[in-house]
N, C-alpha and C. Protein backbone atom coordinates (compact mmCIF):
# COMPACT_ATOMS: atom_id res chain seq x y z
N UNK A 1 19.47 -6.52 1.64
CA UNK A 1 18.19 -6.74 2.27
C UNK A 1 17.45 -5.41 2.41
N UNK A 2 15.87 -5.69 2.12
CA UNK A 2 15.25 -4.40 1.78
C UNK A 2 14.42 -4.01 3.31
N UNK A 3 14.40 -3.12 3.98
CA UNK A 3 13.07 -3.52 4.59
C UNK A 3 12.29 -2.49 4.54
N UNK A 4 10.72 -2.69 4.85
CA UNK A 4 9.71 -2.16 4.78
C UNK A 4 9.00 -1.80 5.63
N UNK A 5 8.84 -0.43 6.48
CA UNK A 5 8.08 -0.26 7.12
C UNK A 5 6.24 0.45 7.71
N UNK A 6 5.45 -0.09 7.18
CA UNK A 6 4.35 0.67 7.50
C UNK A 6 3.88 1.49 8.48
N UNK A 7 2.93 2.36 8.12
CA UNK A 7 2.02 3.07 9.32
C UNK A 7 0.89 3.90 8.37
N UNK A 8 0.15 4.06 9.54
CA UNK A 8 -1.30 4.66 9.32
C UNK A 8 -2.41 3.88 9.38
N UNK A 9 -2.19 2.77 9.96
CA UNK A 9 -3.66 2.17 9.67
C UNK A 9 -4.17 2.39 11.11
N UNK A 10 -5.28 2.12 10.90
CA UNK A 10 -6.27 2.35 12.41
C UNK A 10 -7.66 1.74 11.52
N UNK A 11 -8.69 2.34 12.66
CA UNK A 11 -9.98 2.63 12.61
C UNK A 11 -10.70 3.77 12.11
N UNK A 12 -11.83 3.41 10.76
CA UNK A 12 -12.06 4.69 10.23
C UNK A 12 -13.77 4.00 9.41
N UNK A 13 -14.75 5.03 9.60
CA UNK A 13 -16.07 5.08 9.60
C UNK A 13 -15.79 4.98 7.88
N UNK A 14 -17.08 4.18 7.45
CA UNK A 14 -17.73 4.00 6.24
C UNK A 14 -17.48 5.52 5.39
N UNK A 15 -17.02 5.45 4.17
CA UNK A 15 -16.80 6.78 3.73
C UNK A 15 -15.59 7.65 4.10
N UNK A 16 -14.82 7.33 4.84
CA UNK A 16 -13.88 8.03 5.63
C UNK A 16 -12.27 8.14 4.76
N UNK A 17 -11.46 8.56 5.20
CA UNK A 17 -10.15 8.68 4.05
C UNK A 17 -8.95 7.90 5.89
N UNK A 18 -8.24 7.66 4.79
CA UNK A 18 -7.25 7.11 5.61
C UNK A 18 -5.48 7.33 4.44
N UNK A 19 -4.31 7.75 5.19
CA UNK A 19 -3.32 7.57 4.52
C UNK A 19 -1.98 6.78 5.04
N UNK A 20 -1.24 5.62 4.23
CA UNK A 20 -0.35 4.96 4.22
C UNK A 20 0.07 5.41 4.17
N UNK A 21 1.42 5.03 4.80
CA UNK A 21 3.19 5.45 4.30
C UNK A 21 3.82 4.12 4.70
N UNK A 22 4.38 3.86 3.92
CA UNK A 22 5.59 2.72 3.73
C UNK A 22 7.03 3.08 3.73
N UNK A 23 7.77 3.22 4.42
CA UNK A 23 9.40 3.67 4.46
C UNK A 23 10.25 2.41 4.34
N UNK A 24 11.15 2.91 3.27
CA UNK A 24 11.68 1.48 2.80
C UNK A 24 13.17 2.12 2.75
N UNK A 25 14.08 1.00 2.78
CA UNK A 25 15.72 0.92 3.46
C UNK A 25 16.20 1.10 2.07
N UNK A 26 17.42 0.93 1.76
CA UNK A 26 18.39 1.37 0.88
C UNK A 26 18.75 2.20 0.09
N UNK A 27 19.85 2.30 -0.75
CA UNK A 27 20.12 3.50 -1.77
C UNK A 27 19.43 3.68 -3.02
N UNK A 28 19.17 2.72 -3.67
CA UNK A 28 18.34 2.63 -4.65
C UNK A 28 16.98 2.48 -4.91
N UNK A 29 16.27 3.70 -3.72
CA UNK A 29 14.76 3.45 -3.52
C UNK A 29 13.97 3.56 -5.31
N UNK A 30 14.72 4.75 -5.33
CA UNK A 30 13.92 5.11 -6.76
C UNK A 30 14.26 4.42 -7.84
N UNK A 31 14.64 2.82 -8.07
CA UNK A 31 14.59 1.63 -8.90
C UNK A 31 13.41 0.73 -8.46
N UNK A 32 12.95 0.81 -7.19
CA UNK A 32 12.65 -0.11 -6.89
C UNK A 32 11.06 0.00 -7.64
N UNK A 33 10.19 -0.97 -7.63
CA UNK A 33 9.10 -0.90 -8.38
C UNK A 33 7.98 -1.35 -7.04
N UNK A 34 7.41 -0.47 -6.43
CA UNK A 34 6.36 -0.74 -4.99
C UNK A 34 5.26 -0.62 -5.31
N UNK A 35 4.32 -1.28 -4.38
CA UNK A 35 3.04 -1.47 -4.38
C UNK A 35 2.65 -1.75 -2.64
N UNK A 36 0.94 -1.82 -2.71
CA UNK A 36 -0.06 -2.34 -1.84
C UNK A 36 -0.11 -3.04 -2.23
N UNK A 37 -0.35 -3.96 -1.04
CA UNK A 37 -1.36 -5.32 -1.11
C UNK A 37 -2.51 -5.28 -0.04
N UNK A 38 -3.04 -5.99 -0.10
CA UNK A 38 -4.01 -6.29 1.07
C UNK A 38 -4.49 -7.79 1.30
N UNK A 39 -5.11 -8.25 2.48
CA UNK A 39 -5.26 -9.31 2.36
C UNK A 39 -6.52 -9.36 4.08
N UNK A 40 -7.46 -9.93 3.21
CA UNK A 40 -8.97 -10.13 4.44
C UNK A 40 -8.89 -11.34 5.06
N UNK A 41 -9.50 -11.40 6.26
CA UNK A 41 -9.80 -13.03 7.39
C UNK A 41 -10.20 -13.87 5.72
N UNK A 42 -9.57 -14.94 5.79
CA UNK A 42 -10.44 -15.78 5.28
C UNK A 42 -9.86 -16.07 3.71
N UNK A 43 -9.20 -14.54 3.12
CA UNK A 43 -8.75 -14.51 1.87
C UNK A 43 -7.87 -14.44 1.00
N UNK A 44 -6.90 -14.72 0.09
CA UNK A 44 -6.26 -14.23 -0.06
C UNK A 44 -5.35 -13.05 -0.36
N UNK A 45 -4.29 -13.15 -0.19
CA UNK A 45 -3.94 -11.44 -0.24
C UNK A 45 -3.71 -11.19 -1.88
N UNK A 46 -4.29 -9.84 -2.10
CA UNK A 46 -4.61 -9.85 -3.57
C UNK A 46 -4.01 -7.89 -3.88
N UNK A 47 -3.41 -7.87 -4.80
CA UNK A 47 -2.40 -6.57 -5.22
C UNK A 47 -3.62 -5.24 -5.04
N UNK A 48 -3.62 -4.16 -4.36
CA UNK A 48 -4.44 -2.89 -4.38
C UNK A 48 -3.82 -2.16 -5.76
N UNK A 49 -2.47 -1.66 -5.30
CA UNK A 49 -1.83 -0.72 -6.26
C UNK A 49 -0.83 -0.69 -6.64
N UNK A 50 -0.18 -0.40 -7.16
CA UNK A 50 1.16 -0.43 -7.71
C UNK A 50 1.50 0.87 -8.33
N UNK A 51 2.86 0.74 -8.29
CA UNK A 51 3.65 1.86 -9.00
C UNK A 51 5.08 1.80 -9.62
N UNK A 52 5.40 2.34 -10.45
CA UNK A 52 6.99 1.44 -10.74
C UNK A 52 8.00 2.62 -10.60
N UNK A 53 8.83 2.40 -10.91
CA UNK A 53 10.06 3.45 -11.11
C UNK A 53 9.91 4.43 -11.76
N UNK A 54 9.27 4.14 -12.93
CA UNK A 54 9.19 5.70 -13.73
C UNK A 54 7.86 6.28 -13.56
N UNK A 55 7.07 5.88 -12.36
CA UNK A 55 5.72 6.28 -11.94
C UNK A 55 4.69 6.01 -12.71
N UNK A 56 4.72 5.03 -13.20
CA UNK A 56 3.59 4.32 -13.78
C UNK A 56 2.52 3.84 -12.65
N UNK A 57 1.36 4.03 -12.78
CA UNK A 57 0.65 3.33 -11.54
C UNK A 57 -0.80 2.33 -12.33
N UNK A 58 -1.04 1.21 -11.39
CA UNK A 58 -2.04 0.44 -11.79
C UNK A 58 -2.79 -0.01 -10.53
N UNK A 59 -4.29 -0.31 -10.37
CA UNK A 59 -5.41 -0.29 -9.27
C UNK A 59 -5.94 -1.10 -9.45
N UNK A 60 -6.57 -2.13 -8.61
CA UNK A 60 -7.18 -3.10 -8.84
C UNK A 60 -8.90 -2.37 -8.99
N UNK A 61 -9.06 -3.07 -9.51
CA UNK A 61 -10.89 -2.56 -9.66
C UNK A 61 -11.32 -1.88 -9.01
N UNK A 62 -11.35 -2.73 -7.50
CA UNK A 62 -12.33 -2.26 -7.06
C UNK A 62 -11.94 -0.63 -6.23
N UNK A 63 -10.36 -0.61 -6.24
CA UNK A 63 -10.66 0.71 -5.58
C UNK A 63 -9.88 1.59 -6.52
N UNK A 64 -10.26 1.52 -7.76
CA UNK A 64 -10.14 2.20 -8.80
C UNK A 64 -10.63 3.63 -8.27
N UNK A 65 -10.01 4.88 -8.36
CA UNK A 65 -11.27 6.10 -8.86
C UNK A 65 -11.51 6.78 -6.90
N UNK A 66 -10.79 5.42 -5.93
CA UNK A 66 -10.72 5.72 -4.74
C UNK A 66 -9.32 6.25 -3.89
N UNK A 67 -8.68 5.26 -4.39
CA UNK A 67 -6.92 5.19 -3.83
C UNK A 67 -6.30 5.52 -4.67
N UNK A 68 -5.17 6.02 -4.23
CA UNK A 68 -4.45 6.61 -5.53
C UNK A 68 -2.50 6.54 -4.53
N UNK A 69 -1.81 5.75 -4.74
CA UNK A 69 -0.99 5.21 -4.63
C UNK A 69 0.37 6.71 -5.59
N UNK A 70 1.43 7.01 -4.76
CA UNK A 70 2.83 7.79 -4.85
C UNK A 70 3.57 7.62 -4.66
N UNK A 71 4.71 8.27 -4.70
CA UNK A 71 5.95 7.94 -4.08
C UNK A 71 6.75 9.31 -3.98
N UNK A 72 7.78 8.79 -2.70
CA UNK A 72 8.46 10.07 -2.19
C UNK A 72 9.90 9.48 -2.58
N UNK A 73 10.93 9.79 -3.88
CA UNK A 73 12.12 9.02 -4.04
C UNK A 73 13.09 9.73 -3.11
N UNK A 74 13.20 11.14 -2.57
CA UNK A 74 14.04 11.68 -1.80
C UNK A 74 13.46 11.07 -0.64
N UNK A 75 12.78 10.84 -0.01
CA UNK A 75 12.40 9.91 1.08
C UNK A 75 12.53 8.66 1.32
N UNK A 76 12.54 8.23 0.48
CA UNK A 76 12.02 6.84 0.24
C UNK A 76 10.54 6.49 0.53
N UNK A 77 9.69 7.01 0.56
CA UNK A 77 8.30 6.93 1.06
C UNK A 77 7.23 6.06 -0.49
N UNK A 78 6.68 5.93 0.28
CA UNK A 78 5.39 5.35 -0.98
C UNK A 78 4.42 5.46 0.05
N UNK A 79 3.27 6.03 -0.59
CA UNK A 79 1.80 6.09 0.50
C UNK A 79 1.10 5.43 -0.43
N UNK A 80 -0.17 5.56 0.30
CA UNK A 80 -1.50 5.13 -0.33
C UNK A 80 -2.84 5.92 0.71
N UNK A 81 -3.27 6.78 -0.50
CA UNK A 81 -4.44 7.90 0.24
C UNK A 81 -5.85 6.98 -0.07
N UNK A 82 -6.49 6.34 0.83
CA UNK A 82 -7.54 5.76 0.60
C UNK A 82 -9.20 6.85 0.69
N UNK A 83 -9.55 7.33 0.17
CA UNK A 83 -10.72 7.72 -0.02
C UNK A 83 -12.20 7.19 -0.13
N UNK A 84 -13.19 7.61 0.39
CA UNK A 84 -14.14 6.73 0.26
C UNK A 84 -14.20 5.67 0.60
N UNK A 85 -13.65 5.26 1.49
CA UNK A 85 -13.61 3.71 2.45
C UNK A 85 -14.80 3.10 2.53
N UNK A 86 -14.77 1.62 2.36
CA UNK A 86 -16.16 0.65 2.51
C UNK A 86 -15.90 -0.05 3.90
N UNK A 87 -16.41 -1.06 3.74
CA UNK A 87 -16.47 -2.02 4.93
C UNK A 87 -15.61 -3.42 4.15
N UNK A 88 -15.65 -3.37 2.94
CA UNK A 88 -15.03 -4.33 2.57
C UNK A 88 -13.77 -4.23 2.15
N UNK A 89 -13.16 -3.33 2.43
CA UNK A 89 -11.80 -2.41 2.50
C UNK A 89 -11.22 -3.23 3.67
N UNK A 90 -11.68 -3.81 4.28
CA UNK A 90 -11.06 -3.86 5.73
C UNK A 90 -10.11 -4.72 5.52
N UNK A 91 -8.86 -4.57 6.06
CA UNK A 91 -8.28 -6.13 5.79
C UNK A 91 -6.79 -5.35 6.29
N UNK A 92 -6.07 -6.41 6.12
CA UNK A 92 -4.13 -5.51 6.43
C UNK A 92 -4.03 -5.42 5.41
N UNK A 93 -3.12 -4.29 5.55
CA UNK A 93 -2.36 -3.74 4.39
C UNK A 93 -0.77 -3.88 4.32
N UNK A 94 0.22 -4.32 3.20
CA UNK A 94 0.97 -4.86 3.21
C UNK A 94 1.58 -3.99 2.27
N UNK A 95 3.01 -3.62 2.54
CA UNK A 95 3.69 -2.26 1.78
C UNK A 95 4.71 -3.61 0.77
N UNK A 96 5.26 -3.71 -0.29
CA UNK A 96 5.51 -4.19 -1.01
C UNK A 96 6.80 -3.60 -2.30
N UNK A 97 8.12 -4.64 -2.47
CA UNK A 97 8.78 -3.77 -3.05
C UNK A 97 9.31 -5.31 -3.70
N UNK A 98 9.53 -4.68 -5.25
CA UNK A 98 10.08 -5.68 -6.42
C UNK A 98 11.30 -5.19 -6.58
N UNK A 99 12.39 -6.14 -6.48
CA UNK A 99 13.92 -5.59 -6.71
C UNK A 99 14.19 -7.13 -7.41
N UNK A 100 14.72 -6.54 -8.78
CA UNK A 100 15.53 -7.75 -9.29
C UNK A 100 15.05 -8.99 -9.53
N UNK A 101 13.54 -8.67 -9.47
CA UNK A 101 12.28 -10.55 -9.03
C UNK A 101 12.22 -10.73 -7.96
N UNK A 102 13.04 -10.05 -6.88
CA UNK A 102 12.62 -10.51 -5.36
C UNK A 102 11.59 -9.64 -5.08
N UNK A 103 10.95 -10.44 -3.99
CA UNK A 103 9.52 -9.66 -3.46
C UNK A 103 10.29 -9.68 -2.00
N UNK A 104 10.30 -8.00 -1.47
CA UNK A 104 9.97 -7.73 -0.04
C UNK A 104 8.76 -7.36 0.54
N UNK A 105 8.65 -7.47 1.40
CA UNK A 105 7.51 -7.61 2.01
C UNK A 105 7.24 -6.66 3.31
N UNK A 106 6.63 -5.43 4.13
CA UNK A 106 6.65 -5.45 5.75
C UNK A 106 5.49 -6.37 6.28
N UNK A 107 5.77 -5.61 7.31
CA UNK A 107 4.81 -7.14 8.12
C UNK A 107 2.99 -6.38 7.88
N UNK A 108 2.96 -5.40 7.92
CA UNK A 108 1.11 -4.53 7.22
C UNK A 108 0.97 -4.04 8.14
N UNK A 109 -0.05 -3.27 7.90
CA UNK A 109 -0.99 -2.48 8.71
C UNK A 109 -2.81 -3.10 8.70
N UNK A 110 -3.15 -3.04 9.60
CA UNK A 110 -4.08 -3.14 9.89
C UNK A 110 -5.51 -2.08 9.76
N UNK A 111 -6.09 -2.13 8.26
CA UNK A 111 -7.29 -1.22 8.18
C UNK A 111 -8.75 -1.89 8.56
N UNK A 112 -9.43 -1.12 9.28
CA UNK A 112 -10.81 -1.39 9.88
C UNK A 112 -11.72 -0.27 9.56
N UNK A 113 -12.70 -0.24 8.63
CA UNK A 113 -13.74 0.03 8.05
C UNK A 113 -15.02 0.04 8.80
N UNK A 114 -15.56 0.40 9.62
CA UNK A 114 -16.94 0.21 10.38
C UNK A 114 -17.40 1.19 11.32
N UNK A 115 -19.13 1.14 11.36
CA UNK A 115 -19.75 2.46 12.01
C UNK A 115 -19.58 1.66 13.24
């Protein structure tokens, strides 16, 4: 059993930077293949970023060129540096880890976007 723990989310003005960290349990962090998710009132939760084992990374559109998603394998860490924040950014954020086809999950963080 994997688990996942977030932090960093809060409250942060239009334009503003904000950074994730996800700390995740076991010996074999650096197999595991992690990502963001996010998910808004109303919507479904839909993939931000990803990254795999051999540090491959992929961004959903829209915050292409903004976020930029790492990993710490002596840590076990994975962040996500959000830059340039909107209002439509807002939503939880959900730290995410693929082992073997299983999806773990933490419970998110909560980002809020607004003047």
């Amino acid at each position: 059993q994997v688990q996942l723990v977030e932090s960093g989310g809060g409250l942060v003005q239009p334009g503003g930077s904000l950074r994730l960290s996800c700390a995740a349990s076991g010996r074999r962090f650096s197999t595991y293949s992690m990502g963001w998710y996010r998910q808004a009132p109303g919507k479904q939760r839909e993939l931000v970023a990803a990254i795999t084992s051999g540090g491959s990374t992929n961004y959903a559109d829209s915050v292409q060129g903004r976020f930029t998603i790492s990993r710490d394998n002596a840590k076990n860490l994975v962040y996500l540096q959000m830059n340039s924040l909107k209002p439509e950014d807002t939503a939880v954020y959900y730290c995410n880890a693929q082992i073997r086809g299983v999806n773990y999950w933490g419970r998110g963080t909560q980002i809020t976007v607004s003047s």
